[in-house]
N, C-alpha and C. Protein backbone atom coordinates (compact mmCIF):
# COMPACT_ATOMS: atom_id res chain seq x y z
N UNK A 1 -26.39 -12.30 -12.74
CA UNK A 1 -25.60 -11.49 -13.66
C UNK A 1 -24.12 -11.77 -13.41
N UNK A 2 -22.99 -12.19 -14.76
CA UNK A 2 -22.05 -12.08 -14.31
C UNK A 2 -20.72 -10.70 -14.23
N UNK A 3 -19.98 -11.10 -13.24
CA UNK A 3 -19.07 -10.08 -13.30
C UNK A 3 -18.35 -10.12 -14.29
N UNK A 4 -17.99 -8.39 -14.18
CA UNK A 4 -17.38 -7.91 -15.99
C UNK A 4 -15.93 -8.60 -15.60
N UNK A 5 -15.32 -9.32 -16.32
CA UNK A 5 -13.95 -9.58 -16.66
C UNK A 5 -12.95 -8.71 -16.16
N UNK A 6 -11.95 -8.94 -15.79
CA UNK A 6 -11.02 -7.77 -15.35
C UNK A 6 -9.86 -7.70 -16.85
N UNK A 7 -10.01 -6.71 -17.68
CA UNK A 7 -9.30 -6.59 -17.97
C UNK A 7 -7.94 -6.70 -18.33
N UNK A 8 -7.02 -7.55 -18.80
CA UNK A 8 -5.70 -8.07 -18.46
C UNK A 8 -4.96 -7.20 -19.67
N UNK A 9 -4.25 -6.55 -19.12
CA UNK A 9 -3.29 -5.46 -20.19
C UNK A 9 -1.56 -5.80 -19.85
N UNK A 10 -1.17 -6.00 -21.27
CA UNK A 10 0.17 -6.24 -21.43
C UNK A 10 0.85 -4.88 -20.79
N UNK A 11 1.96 -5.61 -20.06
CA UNK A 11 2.62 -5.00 -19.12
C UNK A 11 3.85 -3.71 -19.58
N UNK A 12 4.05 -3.92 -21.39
CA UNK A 12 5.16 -2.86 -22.22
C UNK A 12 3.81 -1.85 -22.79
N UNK A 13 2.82 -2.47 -23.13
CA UNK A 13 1.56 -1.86 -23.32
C UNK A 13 1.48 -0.27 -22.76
N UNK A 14 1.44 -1.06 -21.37
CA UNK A 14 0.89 -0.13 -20.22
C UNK A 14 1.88 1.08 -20.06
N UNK A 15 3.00 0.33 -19.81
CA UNK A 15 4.51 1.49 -19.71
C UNK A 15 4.38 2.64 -20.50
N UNK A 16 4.17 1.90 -22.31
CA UNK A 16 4.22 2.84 -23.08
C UNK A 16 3.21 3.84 -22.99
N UNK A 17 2.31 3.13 -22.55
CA UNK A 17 0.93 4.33 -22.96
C UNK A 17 1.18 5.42 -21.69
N UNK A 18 1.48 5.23 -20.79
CA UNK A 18 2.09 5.84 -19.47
C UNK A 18 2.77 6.87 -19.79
N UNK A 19 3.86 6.07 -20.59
CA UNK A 19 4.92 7.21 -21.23
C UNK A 19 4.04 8.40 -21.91
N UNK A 20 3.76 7.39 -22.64
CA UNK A 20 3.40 9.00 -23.92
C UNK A 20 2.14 9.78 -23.27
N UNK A 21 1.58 9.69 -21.77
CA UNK A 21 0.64 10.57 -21.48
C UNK A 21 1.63 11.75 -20.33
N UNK A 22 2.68 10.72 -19.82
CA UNK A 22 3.39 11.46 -18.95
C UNK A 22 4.85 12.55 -20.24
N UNK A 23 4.56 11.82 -21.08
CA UNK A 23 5.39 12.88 -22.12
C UNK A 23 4.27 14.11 -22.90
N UNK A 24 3.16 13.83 -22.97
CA UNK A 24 2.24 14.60 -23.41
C UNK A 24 2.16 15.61 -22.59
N UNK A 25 2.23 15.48 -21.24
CA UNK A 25 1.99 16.70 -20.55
C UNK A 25 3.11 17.94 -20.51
N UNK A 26 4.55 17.21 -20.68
CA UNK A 26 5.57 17.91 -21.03
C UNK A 26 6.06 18.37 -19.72
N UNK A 27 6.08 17.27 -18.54
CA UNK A 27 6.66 17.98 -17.45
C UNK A 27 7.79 17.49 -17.27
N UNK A 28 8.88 18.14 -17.86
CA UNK A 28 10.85 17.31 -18.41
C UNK A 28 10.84 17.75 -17.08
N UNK A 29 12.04 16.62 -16.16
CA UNK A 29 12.71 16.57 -15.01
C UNK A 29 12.33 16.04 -14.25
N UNK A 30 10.83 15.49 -14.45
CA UNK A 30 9.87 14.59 -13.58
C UNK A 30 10.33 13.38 -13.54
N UNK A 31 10.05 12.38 -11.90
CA UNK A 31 10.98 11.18 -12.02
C UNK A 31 9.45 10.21 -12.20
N UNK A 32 9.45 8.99 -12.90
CA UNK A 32 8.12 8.00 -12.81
C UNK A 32 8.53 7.02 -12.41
N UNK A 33 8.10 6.50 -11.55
CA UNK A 33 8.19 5.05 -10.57
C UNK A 33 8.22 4.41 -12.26
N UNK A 34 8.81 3.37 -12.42
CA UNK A 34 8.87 2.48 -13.90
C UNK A 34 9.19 0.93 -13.10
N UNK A 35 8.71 0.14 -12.91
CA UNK A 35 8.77 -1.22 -12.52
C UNK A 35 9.59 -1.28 -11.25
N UNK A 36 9.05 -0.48 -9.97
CA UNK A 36 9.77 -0.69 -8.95
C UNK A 36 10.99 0.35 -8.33
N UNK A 37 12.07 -0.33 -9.05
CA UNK A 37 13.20 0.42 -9.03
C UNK A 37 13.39 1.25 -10.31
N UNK A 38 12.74 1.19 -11.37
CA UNK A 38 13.31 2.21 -12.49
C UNK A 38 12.84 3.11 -13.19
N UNK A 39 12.93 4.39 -13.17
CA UNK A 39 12.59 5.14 -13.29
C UNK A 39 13.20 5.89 -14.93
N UNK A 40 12.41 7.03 -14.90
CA UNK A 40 12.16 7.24 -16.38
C UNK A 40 12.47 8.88 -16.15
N UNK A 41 13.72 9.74 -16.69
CA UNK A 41 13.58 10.70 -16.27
C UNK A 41 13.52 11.47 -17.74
N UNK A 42 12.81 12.33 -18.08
CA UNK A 42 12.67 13.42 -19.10
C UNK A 42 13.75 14.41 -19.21
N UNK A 43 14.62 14.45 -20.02
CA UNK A 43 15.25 15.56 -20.23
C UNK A 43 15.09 16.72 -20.85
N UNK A 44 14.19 16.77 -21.71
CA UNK A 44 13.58 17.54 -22.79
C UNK A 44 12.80 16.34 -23.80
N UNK A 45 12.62 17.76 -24.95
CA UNK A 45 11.97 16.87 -26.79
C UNK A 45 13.32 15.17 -26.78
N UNK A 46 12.56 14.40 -26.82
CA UNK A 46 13.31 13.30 -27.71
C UNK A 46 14.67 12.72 -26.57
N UNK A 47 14.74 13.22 -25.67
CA UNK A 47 15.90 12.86 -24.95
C UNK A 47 15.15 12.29 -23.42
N UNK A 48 15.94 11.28 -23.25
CA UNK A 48 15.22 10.37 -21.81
C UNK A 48 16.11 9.20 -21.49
N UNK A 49 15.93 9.33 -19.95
CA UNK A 49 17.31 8.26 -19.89
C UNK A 49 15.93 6.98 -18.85
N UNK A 50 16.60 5.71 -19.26
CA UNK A 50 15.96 4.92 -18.28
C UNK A 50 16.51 3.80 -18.15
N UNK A 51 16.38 3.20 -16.74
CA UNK A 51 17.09 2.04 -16.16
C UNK A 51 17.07 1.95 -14.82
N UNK A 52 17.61 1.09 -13.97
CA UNK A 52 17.45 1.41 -12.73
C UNK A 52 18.20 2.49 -11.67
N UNK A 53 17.59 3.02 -10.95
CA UNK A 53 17.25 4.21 -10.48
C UNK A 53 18.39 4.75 -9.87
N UNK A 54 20.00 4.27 -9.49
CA UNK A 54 21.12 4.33 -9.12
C UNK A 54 21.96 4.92 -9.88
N UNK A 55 21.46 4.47 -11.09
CA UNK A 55 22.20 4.54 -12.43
C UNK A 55 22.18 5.73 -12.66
N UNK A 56 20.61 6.06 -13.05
CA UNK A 56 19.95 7.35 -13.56
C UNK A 56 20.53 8.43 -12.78
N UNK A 57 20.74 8.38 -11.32
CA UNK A 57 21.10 9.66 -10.30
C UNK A 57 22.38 9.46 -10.97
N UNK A 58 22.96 8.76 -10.57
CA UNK A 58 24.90 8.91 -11.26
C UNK A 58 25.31 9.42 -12.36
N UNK A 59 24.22 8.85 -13.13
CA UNK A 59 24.53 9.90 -14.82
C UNK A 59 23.53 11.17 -14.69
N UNK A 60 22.87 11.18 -13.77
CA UNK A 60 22.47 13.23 -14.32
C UNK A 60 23.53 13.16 -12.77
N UNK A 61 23.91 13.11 -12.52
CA UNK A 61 25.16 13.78 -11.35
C UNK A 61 26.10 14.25 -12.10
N UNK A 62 26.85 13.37 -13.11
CA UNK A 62 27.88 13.86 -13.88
C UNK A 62 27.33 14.89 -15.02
N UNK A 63 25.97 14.74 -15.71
CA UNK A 63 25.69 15.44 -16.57
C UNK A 63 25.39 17.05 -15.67
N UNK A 64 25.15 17.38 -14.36
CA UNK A 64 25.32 18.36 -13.88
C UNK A 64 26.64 18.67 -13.50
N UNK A 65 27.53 17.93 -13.09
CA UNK A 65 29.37 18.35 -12.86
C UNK A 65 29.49 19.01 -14.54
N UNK A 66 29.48 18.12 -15.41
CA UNK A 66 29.55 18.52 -16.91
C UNK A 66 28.93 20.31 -17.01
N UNK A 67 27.80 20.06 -16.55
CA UNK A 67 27.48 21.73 -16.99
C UNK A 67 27.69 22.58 -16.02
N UNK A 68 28.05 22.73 -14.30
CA UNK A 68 28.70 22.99 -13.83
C UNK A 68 29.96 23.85 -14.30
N UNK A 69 30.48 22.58 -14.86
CA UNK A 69 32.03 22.65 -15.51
C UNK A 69 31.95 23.91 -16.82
N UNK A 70 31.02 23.43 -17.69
CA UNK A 70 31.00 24.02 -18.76
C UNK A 70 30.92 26.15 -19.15
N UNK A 71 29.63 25.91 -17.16
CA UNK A 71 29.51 26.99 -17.26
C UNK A 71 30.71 28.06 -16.58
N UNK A 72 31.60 27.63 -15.63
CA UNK A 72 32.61 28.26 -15.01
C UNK A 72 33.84 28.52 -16.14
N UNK A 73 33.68 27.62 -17.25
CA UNK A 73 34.19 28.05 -18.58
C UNK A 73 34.52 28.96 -19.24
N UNK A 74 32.97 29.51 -19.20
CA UNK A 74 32.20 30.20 -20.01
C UNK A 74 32.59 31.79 -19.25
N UNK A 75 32.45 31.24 -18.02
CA UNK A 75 32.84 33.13 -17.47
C UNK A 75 33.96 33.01 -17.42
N UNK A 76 34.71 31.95 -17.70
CA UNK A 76 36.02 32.84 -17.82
C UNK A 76 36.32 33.18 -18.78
N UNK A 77 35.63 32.67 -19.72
CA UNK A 77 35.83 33.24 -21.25
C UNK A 77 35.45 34.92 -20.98
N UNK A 78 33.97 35.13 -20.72
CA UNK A 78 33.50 36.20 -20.63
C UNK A 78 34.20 37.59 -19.88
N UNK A 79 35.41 37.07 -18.99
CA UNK A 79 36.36 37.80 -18.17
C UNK A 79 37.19 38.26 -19.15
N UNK A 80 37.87 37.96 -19.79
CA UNK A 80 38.88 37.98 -20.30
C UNK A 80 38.94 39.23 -21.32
């Protein structure tokens, strides 16, 4: 009898289908190993940043200084 074939699945294939099961579940803020170094982070519906994994921390670093910022704003608005 011979052995079953192994399967050979395209490698954007795979990512995607990855994606849309790890987006199906809806767990935003979750990090996914993505080819090594790059990762895939969920922000919410429709929003997702990806690239390698240095990058990604540096831009949600500033996108938290940003709301940080936004919110110390906000109470001072609310002081006033």
């Amino acid at each position: 009898m011979k052995a079953p074939k192994e399967k050979r699945v395209n490698m954007e294939e795979r990512d995607a289908s990855e994606a849309r099961r790890h987006h199906a579940r809806g767990k935003y803020g979750d990090e996914v190993p993505r080819g090594g170094m790059t990762i895939r982070r969920h922000l919410g519906p429709n929003k997702e940043l990806e690239g390698p994994r240095d990058m990604i921390v540096q831009d949600m670093e500033r996108l938290k200084e940003k709301i940080a910022k936004m919110k110390t704003q906000n109470q001072g608005a609310l002081t006033r």
